[in-house]
C-alpha atoms as a PDB file:
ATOM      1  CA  UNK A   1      18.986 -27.689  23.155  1.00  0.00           C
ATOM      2  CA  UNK A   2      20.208 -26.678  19.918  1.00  0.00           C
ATOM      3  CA  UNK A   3      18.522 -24.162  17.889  1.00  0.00           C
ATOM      4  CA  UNK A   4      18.754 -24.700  14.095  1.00  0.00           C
ATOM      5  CA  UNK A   5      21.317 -22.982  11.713  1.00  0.00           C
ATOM      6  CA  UNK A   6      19.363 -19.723  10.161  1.00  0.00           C
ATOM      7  CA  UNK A   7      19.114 -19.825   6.635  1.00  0.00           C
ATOM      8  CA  UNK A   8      21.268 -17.810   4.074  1.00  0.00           C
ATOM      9  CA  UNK A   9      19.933 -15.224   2.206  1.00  0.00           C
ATOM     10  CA  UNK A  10      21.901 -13.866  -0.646  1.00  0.00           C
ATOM     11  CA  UNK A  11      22.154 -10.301  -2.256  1.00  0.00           C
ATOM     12  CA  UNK A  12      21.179 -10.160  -5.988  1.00  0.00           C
ATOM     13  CA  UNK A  13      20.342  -7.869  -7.950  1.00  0.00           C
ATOM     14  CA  UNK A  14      17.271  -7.473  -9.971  1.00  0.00           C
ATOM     15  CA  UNK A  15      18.162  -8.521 -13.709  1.00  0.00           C
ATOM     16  CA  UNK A  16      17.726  -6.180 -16.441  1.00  0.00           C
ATOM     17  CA  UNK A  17      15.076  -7.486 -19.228  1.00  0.00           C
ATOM     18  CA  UNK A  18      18.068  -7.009 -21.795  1.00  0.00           C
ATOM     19  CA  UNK A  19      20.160  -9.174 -19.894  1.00  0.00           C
ATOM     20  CA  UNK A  20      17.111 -11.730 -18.936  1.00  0.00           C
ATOM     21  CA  UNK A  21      17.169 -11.838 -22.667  1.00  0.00           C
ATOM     22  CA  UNK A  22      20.483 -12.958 -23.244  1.00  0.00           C
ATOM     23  CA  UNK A  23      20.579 -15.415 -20.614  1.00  0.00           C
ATOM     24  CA  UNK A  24      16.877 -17.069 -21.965  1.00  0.00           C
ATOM     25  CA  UNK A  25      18.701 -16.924 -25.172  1.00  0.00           C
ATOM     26  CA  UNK A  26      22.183 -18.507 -24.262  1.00  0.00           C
ATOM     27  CA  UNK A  27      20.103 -21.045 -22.420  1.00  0.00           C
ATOM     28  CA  UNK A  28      17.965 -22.089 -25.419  1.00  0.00           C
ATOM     29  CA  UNK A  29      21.342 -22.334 -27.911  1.00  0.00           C
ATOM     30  CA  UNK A  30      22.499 -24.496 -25.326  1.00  0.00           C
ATOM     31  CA  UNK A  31      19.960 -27.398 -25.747  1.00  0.00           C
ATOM     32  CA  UNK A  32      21.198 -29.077 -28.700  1.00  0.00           C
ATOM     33  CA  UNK A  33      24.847 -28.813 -27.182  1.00  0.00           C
ATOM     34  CA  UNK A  34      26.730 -32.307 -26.027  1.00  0.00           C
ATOM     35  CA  UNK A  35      28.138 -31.693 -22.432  1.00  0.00           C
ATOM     36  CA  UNK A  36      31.406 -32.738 -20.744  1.00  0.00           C
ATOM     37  CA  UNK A  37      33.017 -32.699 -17.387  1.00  0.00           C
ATOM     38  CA  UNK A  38      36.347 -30.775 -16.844  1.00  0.00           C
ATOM     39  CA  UNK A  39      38.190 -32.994 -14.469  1.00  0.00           C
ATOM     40  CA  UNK A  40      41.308 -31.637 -12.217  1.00  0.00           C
ATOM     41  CA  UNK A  41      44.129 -34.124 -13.829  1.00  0.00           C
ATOM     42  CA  UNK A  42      46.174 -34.358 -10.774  1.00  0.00           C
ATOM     43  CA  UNK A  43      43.052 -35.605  -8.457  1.00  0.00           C
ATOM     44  CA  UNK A  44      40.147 -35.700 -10.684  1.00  0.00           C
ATOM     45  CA  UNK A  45      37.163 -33.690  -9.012  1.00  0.00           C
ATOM     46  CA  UNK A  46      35.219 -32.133 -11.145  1.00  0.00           C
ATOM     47  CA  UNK A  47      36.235 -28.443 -12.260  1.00  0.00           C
ATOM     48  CA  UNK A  48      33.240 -27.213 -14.479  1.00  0.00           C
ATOM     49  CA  UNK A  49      30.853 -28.437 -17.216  1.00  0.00           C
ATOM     50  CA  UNK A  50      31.734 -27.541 -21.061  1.00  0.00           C
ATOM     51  CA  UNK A  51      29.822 -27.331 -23.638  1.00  0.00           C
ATOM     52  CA  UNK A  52      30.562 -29.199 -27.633  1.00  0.00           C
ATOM     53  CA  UNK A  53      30.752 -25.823 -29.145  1.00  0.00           C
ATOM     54  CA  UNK A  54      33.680 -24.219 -26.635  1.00  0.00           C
ATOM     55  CA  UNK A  55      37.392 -23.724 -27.786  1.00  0.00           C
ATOM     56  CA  UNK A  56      40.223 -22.070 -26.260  1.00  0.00           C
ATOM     57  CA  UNK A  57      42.031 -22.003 -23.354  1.00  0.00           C
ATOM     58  CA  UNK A  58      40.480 -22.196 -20.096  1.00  0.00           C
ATOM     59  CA  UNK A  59      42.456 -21.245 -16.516  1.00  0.00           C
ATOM     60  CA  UNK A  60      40.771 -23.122 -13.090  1.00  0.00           C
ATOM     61  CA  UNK A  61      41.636 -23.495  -9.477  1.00  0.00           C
ATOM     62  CA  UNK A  62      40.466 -27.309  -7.859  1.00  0.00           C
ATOM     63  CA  UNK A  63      38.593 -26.711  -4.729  1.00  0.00           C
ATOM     64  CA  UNK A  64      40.221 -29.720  -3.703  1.00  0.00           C
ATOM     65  CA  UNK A  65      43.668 -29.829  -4.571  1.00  0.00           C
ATOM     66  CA  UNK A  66      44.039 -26.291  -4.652  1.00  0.00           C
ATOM     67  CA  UNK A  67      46.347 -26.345  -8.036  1.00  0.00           C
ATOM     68  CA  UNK A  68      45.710 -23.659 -10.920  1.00  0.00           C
ATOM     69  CA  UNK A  69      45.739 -25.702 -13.777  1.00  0.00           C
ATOM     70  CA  UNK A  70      45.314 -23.993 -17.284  1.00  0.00           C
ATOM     71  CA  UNK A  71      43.762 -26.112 -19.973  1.00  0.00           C
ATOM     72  CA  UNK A  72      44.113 -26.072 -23.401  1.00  0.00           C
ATOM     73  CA  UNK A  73      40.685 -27.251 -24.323  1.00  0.00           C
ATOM     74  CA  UNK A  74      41.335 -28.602 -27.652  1.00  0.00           C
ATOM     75  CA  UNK A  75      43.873 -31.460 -25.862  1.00  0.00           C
ATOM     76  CA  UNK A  76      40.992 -32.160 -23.365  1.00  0.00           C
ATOM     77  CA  UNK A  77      38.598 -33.342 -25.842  1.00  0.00           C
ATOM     78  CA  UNK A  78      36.272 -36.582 -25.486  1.00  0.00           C
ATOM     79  CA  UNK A  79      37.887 -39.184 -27.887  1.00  0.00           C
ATOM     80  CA  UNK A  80      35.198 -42.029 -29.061  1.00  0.00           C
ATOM     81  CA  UNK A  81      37.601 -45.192 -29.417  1.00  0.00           C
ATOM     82  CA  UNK A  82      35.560 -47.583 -31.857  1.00  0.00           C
ATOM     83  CA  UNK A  83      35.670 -51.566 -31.407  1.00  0.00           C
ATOM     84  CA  UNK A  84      35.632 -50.999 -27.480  1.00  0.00           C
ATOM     85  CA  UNK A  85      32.260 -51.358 -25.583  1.00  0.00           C
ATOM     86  CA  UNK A  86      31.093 -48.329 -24.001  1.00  0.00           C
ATOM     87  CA  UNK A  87      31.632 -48.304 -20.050  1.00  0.00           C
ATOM     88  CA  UNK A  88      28.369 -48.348 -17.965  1.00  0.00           C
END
């Protein structure tokens, strides 16, 4: 008979009001924000979620392919091409 897998339980620390703050804060500035998805270009899984208002250069490894790819953000920007119907 197999006995079930025990469940994880992981270590954090309490959070500080000041930072419980900042994070409430960041969260609500973040509302009005358009997201993206940050796609590894040599397999394209998904690297990490950006946010409208981010610039900059941005370094990530792809769980899958393993490659460290750094990414300059402003050439990875969402391009609207008008007279072409939107994809599902």
């Amino acid at each position: 008979m197999m006995q079930p897998a025990p469940i994880r339980e992981y270590k954090r620390k309490p959070l500080t009001p000041e930072v419980r703050d900042k994070l409430e804060r960041s969260h609500r500035e973040s509302l009005d924000l358009t997201e993206r998805e940050l796609r590894c270009p040599h397999c394209s899984r998904f690297i990490a979620t950006l946010y409208s208002d981010i610039s900059g250069h941005f370094k990530a490894k792809c769980g899958n392919c393993k490659t460290i790819t750094i990414f300059n953000l402003g050439y990875f920007r969402r391009v609207r091409r008008y007279g072409r119907e939107r994809r599902g």
